[in-house]
PDB file of N, CA and C in Angstrom:
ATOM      1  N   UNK A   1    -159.884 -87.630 -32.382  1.00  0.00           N
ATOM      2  CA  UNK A   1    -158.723 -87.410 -33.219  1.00  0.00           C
ATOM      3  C   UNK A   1    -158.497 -85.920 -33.461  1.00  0.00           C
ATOM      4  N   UNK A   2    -159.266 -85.179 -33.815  1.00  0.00           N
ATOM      5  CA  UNK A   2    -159.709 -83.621 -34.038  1.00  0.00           C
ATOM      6  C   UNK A   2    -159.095 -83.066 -32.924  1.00  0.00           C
ATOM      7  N   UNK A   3    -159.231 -82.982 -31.645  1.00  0.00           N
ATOM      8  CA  UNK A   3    -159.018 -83.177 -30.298  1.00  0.00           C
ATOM      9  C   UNK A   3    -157.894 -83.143 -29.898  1.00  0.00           C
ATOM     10  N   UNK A   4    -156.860 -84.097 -29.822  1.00  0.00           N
ATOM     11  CA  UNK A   4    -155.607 -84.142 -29.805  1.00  0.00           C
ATOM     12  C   UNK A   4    -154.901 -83.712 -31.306  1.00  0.00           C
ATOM     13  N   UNK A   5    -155.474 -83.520 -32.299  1.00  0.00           N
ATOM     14  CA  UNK A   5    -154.480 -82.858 -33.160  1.00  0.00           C
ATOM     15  C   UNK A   5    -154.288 -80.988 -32.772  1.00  0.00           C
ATOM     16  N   UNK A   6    -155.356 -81.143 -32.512  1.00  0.00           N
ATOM     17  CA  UNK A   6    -155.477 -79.459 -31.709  1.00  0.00           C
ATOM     18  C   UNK A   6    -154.319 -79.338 -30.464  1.00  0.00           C
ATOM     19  N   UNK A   7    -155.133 -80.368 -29.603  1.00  0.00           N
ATOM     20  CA  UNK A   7    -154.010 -80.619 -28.647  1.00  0.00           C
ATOM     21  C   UNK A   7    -152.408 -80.121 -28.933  1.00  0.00           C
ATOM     22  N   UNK A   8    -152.241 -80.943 -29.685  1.00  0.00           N
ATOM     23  CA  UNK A   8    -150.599 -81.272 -30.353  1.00  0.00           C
ATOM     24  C   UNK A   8    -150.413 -79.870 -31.138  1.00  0.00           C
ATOM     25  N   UNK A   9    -150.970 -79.142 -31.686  1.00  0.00           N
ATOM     26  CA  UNK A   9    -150.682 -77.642 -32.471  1.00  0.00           C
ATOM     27  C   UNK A   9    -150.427 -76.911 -31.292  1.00  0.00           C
ATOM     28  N   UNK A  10    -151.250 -76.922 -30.370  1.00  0.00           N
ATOM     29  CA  UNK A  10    -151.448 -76.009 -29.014  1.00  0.00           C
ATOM     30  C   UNK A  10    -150.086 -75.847 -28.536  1.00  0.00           C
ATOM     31  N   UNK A  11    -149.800 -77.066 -28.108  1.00  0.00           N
ATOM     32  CA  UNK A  11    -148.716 -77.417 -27.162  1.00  0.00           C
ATOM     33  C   UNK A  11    -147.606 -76.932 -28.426  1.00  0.00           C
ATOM     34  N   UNK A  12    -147.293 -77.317 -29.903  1.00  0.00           N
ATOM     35  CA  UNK A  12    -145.905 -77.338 -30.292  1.00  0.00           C
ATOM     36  C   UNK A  12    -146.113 -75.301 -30.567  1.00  0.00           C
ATOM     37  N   UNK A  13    -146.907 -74.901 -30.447  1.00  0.00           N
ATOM     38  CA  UNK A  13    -146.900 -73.205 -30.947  1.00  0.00           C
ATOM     39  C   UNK A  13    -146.806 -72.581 -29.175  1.00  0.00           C
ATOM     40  N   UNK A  14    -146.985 -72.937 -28.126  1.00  0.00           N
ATOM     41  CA  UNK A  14    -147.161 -72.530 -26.968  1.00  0.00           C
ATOM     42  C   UNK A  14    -145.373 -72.638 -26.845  1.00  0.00           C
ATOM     43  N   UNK A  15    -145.045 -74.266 -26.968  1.00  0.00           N
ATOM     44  CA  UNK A  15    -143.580 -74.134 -26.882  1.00  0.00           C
ATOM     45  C   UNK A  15    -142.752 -73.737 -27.448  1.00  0.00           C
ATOM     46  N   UNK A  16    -143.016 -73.446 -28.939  1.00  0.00           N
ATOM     47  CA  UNK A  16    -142.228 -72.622 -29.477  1.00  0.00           C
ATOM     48  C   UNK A  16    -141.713 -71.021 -29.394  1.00  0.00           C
ATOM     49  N   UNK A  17    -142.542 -70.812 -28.135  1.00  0.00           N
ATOM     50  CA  UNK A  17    -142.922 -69.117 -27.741  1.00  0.00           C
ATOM     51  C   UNK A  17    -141.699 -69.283 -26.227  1.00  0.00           C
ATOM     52  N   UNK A  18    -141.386 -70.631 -25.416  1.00  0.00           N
ATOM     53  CA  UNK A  18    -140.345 -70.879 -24.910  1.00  0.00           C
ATOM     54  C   UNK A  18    -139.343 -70.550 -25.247  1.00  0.00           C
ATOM     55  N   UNK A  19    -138.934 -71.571 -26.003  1.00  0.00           N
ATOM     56  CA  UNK A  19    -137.375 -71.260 -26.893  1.00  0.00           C
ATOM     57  C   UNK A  19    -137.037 -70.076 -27.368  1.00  0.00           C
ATOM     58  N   UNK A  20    -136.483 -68.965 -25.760  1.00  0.00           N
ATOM     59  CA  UNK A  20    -136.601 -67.547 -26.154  1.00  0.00           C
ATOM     60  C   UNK A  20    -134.481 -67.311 -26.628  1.00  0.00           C
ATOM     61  N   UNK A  21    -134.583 -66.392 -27.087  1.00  0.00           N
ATOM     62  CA  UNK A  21    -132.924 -66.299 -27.468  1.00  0.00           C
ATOM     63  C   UNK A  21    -132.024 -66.463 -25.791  1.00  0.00           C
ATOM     64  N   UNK A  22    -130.980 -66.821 -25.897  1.00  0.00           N
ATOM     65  CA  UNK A  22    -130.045 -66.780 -24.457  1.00  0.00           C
ATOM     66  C   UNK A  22    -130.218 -65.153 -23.677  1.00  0.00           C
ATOM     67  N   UNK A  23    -130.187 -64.283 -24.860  1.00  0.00           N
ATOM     68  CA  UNK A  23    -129.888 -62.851 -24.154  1.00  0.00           C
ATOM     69  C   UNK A  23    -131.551 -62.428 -23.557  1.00  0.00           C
ATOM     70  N   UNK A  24    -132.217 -62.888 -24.089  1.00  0.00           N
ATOM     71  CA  UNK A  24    -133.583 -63.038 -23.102  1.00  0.00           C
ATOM     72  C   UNK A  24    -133.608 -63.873 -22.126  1.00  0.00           C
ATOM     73  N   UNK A  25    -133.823 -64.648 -22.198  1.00  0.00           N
ATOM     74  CA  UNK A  25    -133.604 -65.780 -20.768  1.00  0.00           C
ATOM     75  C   UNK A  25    -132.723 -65.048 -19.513  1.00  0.00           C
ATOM     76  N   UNK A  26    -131.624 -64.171 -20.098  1.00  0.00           N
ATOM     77  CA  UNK A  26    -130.802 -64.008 -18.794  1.00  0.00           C
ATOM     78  C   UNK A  26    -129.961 -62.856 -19.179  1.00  0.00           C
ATOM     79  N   UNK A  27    -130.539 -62.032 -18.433  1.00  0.00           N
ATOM     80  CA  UNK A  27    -130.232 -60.215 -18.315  1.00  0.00           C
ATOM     81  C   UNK A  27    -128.918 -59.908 -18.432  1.00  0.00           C
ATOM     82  N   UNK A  28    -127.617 -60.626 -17.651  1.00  0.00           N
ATOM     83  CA  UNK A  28    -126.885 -60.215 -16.976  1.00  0.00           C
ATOM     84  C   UNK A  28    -125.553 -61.829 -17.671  1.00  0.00           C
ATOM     85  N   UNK A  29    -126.629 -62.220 -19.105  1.00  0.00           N
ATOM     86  CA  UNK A  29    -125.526 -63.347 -19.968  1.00  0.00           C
ATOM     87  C   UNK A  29    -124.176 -62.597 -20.013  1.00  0.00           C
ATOM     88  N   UNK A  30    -124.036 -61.541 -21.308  1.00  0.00           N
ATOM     89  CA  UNK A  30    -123.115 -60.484 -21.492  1.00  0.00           C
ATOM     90  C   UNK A  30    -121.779 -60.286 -20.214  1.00  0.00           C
ATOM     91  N   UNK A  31    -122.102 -59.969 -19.260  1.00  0.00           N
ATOM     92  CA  UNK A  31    -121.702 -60.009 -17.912  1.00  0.00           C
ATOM     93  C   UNK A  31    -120.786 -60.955 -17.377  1.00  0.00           C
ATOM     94  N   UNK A  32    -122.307 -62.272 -17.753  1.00  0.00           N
ATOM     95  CA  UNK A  32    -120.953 -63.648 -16.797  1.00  0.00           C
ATOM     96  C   UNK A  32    -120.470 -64.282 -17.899  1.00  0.00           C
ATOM     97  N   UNK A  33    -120.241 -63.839 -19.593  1.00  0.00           N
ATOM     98  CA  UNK A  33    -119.401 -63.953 -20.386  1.00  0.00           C
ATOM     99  C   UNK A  33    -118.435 -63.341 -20.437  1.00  0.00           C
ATOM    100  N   UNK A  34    -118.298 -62.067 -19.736  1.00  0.00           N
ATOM    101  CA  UNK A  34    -117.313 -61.186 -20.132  1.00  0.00           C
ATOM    102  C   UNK A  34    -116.143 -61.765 -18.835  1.00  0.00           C
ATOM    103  N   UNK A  35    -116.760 -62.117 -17.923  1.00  0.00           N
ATOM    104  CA  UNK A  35    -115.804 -62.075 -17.064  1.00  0.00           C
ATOM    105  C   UNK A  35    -114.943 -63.617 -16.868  1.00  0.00           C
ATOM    106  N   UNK A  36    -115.227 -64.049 -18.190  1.00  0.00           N
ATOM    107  CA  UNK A  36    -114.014 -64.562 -18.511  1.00  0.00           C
ATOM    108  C   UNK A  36    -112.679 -63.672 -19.122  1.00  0.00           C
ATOM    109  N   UNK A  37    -113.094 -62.973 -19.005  1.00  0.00           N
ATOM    110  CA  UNK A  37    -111.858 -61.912 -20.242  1.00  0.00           C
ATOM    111  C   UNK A  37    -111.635 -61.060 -18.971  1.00  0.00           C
ATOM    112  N   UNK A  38    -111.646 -60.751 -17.812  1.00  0.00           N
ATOM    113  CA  UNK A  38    -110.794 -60.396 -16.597  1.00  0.00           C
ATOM    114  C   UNK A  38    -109.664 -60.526 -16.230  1.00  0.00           C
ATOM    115  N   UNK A  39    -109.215 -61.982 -16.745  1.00  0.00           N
ATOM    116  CA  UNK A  39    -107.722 -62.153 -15.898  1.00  0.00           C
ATOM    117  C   UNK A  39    -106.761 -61.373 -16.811  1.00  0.00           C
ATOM    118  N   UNK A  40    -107.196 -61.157 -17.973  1.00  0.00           N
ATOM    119  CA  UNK A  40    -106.398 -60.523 -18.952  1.00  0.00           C
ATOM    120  C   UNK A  40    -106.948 -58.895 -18.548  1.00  0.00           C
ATOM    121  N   UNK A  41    -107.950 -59.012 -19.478  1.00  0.00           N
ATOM    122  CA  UNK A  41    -108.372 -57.254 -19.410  1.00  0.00           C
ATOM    123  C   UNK A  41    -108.577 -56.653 -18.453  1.00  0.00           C
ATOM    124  N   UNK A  42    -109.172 -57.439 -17.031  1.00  0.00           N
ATOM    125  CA  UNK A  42    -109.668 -56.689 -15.727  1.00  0.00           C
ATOM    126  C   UNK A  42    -110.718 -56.398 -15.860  1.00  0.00           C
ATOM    127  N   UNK A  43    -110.860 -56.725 -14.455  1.00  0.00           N
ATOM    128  CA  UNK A  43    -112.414 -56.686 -14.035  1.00  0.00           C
ATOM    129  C   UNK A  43    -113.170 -55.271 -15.001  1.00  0.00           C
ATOM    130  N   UNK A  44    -114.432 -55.422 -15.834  1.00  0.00           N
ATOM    131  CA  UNK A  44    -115.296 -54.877 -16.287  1.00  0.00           C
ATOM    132  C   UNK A  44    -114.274 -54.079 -17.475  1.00  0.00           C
ATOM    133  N   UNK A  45    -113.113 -54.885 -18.165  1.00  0.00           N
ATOM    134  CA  UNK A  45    -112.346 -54.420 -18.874  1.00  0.00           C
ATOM    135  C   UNK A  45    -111.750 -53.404 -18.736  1.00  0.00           C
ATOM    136  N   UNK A  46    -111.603 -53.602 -17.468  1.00  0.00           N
ATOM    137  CA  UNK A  46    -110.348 -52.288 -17.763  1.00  0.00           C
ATOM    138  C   UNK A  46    -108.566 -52.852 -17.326  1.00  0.00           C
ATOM    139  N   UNK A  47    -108.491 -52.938 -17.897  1.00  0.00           N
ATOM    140  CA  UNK A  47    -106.725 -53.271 -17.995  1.00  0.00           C
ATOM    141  C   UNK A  47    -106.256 -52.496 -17.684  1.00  0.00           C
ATOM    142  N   UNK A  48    -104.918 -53.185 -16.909  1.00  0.00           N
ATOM    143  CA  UNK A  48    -103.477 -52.790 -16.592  1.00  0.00           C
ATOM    144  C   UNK A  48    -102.339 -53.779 -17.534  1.00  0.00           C
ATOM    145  N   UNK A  49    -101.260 -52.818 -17.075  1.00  0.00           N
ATOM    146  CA  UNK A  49     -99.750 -53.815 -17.811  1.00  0.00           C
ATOM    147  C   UNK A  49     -99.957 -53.999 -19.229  1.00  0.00           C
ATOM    148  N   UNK A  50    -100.501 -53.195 -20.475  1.00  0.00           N
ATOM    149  CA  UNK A  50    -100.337 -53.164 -21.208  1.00  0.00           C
ATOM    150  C   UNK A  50    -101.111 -53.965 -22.545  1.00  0.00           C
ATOM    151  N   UNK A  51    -102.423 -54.847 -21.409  1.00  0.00           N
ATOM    152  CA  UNK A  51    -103.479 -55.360 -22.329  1.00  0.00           C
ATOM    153  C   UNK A  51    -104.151 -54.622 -22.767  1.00  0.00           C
ATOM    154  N   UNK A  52    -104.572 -53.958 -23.989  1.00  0.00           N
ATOM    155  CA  UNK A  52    -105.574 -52.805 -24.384  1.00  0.00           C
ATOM    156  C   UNK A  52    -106.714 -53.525 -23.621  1.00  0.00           C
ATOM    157  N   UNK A  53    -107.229 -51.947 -22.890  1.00  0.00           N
ATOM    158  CA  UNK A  53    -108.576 -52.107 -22.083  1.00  0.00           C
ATOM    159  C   UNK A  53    -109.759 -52.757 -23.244  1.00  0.00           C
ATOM    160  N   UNK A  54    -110.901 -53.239 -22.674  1.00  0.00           N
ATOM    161  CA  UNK A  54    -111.877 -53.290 -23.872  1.00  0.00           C
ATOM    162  C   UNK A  54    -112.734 -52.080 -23.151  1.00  0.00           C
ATOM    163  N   UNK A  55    -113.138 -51.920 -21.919  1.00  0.00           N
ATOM    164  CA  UNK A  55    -114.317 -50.734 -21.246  1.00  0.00           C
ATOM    165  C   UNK A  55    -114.607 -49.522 -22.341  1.00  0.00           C
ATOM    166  N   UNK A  56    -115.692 -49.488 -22.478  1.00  0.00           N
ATOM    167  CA  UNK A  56    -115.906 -47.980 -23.508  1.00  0.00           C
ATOM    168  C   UNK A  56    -115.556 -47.850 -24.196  1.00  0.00           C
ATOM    169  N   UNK A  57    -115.504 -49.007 -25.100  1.00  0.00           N
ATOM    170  CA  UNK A  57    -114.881 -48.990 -26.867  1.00  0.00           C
ATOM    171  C   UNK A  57    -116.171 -49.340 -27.301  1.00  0.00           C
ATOM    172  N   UNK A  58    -116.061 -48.708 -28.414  1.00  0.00           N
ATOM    173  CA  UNK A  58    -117.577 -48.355 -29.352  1.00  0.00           C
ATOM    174  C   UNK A  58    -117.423 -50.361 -29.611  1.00  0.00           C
ATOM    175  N   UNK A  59    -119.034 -50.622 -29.515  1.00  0.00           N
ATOM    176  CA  UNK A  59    -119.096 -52.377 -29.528  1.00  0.00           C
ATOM    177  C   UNK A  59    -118.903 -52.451 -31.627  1.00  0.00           C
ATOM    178  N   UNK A  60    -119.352 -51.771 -31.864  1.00  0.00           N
ATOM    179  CA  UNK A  60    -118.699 -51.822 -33.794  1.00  0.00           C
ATOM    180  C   UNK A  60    -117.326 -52.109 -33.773  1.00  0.00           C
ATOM    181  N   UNK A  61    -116.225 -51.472 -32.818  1.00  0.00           N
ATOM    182  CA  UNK A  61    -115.129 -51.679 -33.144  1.00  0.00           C
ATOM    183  C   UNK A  61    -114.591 -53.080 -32.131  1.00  0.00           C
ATOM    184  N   UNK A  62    -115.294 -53.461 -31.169  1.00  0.00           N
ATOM    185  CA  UNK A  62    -115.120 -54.429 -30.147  1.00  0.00           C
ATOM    186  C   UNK A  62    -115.410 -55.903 -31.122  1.00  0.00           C
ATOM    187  N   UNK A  63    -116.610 -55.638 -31.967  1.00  0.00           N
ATOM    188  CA  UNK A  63    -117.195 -57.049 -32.225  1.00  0.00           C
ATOM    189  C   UNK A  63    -116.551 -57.057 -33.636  1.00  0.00           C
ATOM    190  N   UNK A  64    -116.028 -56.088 -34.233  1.00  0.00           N
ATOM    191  CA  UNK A  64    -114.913 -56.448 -35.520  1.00  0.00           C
ATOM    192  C   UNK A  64    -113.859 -56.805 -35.305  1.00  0.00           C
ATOM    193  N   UNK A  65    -113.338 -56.770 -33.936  1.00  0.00           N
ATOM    194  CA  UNK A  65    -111.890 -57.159 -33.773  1.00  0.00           C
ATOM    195  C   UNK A  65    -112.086 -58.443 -32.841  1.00  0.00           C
ATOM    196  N   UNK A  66    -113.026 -58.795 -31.944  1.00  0.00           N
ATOM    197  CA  UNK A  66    -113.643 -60.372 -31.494  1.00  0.00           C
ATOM    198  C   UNK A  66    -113.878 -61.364 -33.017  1.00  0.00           C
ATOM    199  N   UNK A  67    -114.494 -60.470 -33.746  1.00  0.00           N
ATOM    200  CA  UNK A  67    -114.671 -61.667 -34.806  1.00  0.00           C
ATOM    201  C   UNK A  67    -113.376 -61.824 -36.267  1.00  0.00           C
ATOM    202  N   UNK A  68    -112.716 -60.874 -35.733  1.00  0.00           N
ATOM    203  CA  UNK A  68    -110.952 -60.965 -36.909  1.00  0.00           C
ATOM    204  C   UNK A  68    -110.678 -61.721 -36.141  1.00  0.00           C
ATOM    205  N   UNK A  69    -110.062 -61.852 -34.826  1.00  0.00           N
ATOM    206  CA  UNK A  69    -109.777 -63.045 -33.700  1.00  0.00           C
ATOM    207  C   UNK A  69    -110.209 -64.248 -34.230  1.00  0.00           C
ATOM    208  N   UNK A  70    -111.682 -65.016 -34.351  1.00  0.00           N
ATOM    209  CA  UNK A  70    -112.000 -66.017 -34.446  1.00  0.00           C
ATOM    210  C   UNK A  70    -112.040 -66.443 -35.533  1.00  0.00           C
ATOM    211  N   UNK A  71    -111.890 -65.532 -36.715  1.00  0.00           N
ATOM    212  CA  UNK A  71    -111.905 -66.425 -38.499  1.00  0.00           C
ATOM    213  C   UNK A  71    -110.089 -65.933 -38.233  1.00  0.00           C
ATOM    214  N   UNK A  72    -109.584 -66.134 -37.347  1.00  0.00           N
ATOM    215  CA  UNK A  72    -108.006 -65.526 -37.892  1.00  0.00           C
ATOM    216  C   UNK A  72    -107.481 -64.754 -38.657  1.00  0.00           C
ATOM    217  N   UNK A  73    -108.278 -63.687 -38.490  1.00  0.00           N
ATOM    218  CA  UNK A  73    -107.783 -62.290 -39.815  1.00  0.00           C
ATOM    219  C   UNK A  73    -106.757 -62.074 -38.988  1.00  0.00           C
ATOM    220  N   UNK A  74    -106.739 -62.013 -37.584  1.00  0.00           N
ATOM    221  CA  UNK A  74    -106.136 -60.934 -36.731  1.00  0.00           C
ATOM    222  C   UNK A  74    -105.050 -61.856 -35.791  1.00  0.00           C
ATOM    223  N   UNK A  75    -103.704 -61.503 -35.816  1.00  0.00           N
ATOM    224  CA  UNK A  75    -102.960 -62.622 -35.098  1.00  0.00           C
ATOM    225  C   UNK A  75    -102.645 -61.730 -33.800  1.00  0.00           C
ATOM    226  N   UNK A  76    -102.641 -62.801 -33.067  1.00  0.00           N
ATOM    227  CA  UNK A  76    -102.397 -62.679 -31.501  1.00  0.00           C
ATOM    228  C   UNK A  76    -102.037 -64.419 -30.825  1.00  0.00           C
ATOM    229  N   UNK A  77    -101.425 -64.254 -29.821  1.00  0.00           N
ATOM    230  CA  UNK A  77    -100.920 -65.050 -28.888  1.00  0.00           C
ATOM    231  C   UNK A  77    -102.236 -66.062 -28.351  1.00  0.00           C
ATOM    232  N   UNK A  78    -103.441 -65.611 -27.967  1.00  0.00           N
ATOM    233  CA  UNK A  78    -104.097 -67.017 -27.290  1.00  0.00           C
ATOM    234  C   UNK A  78    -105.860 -66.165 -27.788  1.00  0.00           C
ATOM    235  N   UNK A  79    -106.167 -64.824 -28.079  1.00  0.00           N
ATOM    236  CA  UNK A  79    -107.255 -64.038 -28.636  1.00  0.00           C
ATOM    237  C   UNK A  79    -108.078 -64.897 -29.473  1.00  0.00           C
ATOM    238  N   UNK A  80    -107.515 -65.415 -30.457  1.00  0.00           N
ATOM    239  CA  UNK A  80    -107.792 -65.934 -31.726  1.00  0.00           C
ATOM    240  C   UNK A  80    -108.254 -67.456 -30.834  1.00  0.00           C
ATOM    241  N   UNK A  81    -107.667 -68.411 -30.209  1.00  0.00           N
ATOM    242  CA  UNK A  81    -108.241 -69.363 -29.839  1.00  0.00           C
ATOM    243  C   UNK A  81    -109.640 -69.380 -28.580  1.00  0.00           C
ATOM    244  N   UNK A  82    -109.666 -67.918 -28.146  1.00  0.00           N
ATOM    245  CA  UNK A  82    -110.515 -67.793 -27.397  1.00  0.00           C
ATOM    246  C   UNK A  82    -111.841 -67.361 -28.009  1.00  0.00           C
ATOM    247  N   UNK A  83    -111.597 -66.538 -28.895  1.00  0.00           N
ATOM    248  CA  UNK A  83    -112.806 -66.275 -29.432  1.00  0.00           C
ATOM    249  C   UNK A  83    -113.467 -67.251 -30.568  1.00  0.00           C
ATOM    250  N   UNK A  84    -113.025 -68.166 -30.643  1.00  0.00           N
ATOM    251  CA  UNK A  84    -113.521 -69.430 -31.352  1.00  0.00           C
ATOM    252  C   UNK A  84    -114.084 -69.922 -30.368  1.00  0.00           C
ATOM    253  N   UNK A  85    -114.521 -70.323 -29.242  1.00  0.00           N
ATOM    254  CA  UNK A  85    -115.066 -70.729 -28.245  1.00  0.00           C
ATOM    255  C   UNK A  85    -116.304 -70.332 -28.220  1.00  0.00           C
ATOM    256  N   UNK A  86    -116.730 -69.002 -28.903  1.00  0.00           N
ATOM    257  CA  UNK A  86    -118.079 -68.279 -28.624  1.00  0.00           C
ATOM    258  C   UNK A  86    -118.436 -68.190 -29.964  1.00  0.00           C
ATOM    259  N   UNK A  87    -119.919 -68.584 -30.218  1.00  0.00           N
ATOM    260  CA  UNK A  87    -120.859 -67.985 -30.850  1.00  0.00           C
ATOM    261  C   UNK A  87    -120.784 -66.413 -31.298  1.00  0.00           C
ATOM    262  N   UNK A  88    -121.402 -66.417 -32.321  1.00  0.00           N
ATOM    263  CA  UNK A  88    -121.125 -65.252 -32.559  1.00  0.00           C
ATOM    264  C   UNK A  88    -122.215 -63.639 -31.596  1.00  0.00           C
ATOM    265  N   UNK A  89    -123.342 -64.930 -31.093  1.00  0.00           N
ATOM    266  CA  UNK A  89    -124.307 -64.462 -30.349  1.00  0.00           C
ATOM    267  C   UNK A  89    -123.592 -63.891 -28.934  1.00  0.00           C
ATOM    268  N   UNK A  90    -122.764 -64.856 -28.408  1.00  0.00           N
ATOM    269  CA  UNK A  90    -122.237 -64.618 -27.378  1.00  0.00           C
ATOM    270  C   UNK A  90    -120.931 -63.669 -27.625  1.00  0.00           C
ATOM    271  N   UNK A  91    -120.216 -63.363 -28.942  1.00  0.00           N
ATOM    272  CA  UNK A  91    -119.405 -62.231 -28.857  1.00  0.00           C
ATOM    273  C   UNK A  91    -120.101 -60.975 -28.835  1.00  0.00           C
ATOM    274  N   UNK A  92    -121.223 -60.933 -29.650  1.00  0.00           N
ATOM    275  CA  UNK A  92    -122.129 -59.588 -29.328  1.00  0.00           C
ATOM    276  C   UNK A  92    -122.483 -59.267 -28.366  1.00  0.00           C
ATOM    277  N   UNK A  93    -122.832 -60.075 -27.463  1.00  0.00           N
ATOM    278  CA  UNK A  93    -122.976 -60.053 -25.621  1.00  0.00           C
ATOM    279  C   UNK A  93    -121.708 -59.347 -25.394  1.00  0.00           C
ATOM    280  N   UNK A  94    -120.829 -59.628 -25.313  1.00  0.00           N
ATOM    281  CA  UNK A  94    -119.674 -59.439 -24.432  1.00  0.00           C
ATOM    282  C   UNK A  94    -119.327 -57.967 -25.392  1.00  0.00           C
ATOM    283  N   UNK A  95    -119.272 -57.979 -26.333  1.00  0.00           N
ATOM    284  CA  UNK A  95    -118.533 -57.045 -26.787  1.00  0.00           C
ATOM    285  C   UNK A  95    -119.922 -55.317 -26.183  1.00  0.00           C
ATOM    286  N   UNK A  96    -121.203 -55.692 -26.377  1.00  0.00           N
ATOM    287  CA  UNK A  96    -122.316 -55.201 -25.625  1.00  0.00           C
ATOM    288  C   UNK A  96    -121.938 -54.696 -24.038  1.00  0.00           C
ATOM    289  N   UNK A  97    -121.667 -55.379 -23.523  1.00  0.00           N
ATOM    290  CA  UNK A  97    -120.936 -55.520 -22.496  1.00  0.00           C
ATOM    291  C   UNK A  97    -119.973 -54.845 -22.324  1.00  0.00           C
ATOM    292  N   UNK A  98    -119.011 -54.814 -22.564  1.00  0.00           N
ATOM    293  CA  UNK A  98    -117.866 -54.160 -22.991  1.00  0.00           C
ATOM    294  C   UNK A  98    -118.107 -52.643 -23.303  1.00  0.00           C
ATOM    295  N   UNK A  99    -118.690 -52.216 -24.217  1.00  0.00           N
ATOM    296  CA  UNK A  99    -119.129 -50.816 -24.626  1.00  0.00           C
ATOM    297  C   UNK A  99    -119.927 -50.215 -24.149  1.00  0.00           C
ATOM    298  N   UNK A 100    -120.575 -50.525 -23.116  1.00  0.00           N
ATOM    299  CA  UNK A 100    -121.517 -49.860 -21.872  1.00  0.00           C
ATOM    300  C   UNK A 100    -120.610 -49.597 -20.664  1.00  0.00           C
ATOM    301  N   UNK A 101    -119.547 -50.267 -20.877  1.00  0.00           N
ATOM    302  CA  UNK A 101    -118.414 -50.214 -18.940  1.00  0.00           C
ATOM    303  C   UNK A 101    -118.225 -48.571 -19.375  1.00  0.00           C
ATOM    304  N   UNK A 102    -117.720 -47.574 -18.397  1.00  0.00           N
ATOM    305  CA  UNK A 102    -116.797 -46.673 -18.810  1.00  0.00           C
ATOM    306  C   UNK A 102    -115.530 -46.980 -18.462  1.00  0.00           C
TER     307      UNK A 102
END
């Protein structure tokens, strides 16, 4: 009994060292989140035709205006329904993302 209760601690503290955050698991999350926001902003954010670029905007001012978008502080045409789609984990990715492009 002693034995397998050990067992069973082992295994639930070993797996709990698994369950690492998304942006650990995968280098390059930020990335294949952002490039949903291409057809609008362009590839690695940089826009044409009058979409403000996101590339090389300080991520403070990227992830305050991703998250006015999703509680609806901030009105826009389809912004606001997109960024309700993401976690707030995954707007910090992208907006991360975003402020490293030049």
């Amino acid at each position: 009994m002693k034995k397998t209760r050990i067992t069973l601690l082992t295994v639930a503290f070993i797996g709990s060292g698994l369950a690492l955050p998304a942006s650990a698991q995968d280098a390059s999350l930020g990335r294949n989140l952002a490039a949903s926001c291409a057809g609008c902003h362009g590839t690695a954010g940089k826009s044409v035709a009058g979409i403000p670029p996101a590339a090389g905007q300080p991520k403070e001012i990227l992830m305050r205006t991703l998250k006015d978008f999703k509680d609806g502080k901030r009105p826009a045409t389809i912004m606001h329904q997109l960024a309700k789609g993401y976690t707030d984990e995954q707007l910090e990715l992208i907006a991360a993302y975003f402020a490293a492009q030049k």
